[in-house]
C-alpha atoms as a PDB file:
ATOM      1  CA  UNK A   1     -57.911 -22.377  73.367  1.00  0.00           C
ATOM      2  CA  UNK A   2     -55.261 -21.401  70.963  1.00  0.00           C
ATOM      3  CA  UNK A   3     -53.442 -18.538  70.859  1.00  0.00           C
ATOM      4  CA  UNK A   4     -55.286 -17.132  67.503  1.00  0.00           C
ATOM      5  CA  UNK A   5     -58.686 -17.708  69.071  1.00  0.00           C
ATOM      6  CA  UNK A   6     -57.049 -16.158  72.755  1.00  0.00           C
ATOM      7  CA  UNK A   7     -56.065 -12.702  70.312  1.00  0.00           C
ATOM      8  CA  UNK A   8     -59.494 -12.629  68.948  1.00  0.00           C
ATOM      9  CA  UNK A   9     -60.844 -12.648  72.390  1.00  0.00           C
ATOM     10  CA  UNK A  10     -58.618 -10.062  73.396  1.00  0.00           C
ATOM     11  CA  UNK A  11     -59.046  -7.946  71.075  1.00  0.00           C
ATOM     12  CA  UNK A  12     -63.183  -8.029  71.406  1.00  0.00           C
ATOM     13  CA  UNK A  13     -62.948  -6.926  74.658  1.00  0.00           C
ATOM     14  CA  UNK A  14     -62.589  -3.148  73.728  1.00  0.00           C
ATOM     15  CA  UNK A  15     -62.898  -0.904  76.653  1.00  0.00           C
ATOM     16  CA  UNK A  16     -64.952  -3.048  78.491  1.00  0.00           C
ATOM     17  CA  UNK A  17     -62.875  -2.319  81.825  1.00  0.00           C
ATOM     18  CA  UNK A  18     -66.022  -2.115  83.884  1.00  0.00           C
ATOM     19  CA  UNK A  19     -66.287  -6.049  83.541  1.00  0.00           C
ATOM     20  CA  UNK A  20     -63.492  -6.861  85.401  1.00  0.00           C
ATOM     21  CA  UNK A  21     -64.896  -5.009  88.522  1.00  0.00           C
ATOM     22  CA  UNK A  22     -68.436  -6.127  88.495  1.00  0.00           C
ATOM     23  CA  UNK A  23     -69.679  -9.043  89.950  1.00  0.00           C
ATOM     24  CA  UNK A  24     -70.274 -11.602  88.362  1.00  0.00           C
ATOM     25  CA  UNK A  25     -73.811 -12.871  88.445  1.00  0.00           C
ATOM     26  CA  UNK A  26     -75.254 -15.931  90.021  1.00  0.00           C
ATOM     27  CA  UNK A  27     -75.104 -19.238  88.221  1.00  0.00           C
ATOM     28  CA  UNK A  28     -78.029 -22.062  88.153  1.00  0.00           C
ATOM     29  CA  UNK A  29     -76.697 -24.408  89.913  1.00  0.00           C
ATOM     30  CA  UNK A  30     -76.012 -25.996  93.286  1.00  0.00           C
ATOM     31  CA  UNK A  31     -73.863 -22.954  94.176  1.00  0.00           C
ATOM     32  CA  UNK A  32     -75.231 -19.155  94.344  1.00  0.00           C
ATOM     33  CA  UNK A  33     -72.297 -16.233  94.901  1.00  0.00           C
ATOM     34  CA  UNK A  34     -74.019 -14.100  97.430  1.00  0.00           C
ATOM     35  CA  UNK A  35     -72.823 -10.247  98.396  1.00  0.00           C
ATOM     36  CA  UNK A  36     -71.629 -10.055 101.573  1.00  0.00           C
ATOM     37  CA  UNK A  37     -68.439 -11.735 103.816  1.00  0.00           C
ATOM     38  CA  UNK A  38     -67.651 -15.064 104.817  1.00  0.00           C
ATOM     39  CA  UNK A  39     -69.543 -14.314 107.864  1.00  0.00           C
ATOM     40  CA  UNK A  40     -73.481 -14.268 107.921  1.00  0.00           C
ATOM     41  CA  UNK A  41     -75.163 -12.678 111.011  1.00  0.00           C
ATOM     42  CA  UNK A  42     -75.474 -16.213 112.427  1.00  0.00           C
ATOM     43  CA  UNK A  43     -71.945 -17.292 111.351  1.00  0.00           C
ATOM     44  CA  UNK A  44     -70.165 -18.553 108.287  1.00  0.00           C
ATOM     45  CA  UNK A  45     -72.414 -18.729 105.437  1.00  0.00           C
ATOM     46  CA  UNK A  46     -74.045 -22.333 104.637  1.00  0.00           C
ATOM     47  CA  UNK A  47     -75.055 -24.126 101.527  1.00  0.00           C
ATOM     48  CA  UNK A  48     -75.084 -27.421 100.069  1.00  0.00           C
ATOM     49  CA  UNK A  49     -71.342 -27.600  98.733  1.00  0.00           C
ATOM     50  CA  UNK A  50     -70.441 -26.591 102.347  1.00  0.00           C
ATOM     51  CA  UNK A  51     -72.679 -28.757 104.168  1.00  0.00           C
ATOM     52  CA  UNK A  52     -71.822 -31.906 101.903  1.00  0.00           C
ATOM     53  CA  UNK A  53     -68.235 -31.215 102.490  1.00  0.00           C
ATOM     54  CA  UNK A  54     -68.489 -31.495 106.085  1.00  0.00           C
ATOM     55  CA  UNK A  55     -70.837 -34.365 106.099  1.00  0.00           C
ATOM     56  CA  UNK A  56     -68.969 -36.299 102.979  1.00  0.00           C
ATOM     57  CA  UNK A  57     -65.237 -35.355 103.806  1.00  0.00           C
ATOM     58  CA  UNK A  58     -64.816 -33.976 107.354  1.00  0.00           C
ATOM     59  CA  UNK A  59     -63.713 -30.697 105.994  1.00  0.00           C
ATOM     60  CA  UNK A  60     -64.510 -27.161 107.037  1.00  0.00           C
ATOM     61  CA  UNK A  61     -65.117 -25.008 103.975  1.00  0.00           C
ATOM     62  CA  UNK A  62     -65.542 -21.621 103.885  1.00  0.00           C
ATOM     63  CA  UNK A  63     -68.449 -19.503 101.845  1.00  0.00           C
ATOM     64  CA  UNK A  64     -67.135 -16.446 100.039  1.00  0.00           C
ATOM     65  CA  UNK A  65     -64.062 -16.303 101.828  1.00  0.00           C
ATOM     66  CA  UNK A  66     -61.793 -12.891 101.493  1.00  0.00           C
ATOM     67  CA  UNK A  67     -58.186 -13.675 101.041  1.00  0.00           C
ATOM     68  CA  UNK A  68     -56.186 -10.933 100.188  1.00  0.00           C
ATOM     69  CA  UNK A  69     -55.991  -7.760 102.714  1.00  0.00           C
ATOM     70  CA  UNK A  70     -56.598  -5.148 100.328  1.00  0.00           C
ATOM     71  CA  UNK A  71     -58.374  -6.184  97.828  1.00  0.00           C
ATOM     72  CA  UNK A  72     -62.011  -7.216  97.706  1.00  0.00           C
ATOM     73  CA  UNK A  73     -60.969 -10.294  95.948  1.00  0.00           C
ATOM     74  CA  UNK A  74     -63.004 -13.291  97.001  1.00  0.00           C
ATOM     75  CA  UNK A  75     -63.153 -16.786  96.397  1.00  0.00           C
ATOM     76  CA  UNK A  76     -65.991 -18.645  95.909  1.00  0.00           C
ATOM     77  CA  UNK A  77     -64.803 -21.915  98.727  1.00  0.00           C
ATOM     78  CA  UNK A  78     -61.725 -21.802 100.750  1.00  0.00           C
ATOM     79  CA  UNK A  79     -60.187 -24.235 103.063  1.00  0.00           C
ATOM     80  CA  UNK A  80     -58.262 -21.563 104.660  1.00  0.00           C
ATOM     81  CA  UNK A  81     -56.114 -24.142 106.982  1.00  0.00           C
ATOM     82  CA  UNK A  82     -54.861 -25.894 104.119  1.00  0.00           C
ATOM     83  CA  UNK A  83     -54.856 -22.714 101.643  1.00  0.00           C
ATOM     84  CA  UNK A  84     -56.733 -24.392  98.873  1.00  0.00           C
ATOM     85  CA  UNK A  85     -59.621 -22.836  97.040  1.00  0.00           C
ATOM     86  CA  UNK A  86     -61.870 -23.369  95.181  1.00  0.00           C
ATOM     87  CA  UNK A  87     -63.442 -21.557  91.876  1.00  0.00           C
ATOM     88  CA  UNK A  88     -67.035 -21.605  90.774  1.00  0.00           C
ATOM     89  CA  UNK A  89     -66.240 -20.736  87.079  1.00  0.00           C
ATOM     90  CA  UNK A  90     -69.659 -20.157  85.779  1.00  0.00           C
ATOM     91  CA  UNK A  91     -70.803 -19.068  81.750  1.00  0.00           C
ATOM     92  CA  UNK A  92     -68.447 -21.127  80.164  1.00  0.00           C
ATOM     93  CA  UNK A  93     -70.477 -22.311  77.237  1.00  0.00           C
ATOM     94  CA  UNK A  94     -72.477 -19.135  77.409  1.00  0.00           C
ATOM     95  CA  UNK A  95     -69.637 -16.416  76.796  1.00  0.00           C
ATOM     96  CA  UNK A  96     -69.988 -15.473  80.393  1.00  0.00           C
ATOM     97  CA  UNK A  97     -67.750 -12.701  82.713  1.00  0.00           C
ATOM     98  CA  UNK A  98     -64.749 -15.718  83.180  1.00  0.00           C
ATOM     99  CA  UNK A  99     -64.908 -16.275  79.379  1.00  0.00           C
ATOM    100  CA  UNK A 100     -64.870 -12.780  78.086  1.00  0.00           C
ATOM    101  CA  UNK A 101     -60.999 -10.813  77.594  1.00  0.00           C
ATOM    102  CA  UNK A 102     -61.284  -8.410  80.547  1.00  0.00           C
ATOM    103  CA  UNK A 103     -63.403 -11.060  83.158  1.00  0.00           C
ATOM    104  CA  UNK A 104     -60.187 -13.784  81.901  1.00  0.00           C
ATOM    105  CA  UNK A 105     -57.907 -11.116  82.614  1.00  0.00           C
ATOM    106  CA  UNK A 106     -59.423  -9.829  86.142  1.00  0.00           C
ATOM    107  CA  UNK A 107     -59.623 -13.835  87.070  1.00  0.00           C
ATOM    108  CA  UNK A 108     -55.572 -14.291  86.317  1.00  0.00           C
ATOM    109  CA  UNK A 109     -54.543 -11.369  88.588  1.00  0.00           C
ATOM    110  CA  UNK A 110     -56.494 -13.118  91.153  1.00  0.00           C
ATOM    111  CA  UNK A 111     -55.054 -16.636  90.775  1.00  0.00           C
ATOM    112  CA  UNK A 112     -51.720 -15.437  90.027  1.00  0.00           C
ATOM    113  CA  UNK A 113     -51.555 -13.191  92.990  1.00  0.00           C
ATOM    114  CA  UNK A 114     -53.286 -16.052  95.042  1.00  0.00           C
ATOM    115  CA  UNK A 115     -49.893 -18.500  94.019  1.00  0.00           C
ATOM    116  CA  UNK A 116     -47.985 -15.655  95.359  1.00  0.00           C
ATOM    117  CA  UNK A 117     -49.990 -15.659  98.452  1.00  0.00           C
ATOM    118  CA  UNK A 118     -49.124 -19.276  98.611  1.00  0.00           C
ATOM    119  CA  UNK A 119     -53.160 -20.516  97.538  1.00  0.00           C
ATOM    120  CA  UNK A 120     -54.106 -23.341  95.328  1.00  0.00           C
ATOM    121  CA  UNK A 121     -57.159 -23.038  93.234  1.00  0.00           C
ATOM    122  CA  UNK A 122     -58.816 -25.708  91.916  1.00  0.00           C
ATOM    123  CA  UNK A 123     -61.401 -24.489  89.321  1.00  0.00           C
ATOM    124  CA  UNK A 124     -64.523 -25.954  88.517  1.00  0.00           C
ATOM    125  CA  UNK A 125     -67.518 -25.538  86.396  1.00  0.00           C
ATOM    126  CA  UNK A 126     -71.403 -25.238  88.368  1.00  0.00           C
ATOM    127  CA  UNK A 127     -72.866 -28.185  87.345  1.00  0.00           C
ATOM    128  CA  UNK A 128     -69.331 -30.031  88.547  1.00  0.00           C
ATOM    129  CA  UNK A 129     -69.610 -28.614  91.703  1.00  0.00           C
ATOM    130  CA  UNK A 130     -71.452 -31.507  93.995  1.00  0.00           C
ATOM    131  CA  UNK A 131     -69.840 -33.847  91.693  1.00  0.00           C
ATOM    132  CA  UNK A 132     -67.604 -36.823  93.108  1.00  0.00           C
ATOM    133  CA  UNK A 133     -65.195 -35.581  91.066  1.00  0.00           C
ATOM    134  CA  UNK A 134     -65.064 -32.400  92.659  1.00  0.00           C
ATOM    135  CA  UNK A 135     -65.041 -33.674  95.965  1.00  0.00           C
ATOM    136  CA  UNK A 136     -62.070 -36.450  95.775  1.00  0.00           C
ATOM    137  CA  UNK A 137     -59.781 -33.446  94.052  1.00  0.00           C
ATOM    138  CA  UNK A 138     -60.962 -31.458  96.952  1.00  0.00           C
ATOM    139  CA  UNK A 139     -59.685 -34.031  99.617  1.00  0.00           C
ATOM    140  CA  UNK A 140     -56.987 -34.478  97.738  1.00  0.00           C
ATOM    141  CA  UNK A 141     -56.243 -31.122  97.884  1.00  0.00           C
ATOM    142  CA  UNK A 142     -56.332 -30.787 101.790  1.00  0.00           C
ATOM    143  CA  UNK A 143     -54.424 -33.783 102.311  1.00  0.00           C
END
């Protein structure tokens, strides 16, 4: 994105604050952001990403996983040993929350505050996610 078509986005956004709060909603996709904590009722939330990273790459991944103490600030898979995570970023060829100037904004106060935390987040698009891509950078990652 250039830095002409970044000011145009910007400057769309208007007082759309309320965006940056909301959640976004659920992707098609192999992953679904449900409401709730990294804990289910019958332990930590399952799904195929989760269950293909254990099977495919002996790694533990965690759901919807709460980082920050304060803040309700979730991301989508963690690998909270290693502190890598990783980023469902979903409506990106549909003008979507991520895309638009105050969802953008909202997401870089969350990465950047992650770096501080010491996180790396790898970002990836929904229909990326069970990709072999995905899953080497994610090994890579956690080595």
């Amino acid at each position: 994105m250039t830095a002409a078509e970044y000011r145009a986005l910007v400057s769309k956004g208007g007082s759309r604050a309320a965006t940056a709060t909301r959640r976004p909603r659920a992707d098609k996709g192999a992953a679904r952001k449900t409401k709730g904590s990294q804990r289910g009722p019958k332990g930590p939330q399952r799904d195929l990403f989760t269950e293909t990273c254990l099977k495919e790459l002996g790694i533990e991944v965690v759901k919807e996983f709460q980082f920050h103490p304060t803040r309700k600030w979730r991301f989508d898979y963690a690998v909270p040993s290693r502190k890598v995570a990783l980023e469902v970023e979903g409506g990106a060829w549909t003008g979507g929350r991520h895309t638009r100037a105050q969802g953008f904004i909202a997401d870089m106060e969350k990465y950047n505050t992650a770096a501080l935390f010491g996180w790396r987040v790898l970002r990836v698009i929904p229909d990326d996610l069970l990709s072999g891509s995905t899953l080497q950078l994610l090994r890579a990652a956690c080595n």
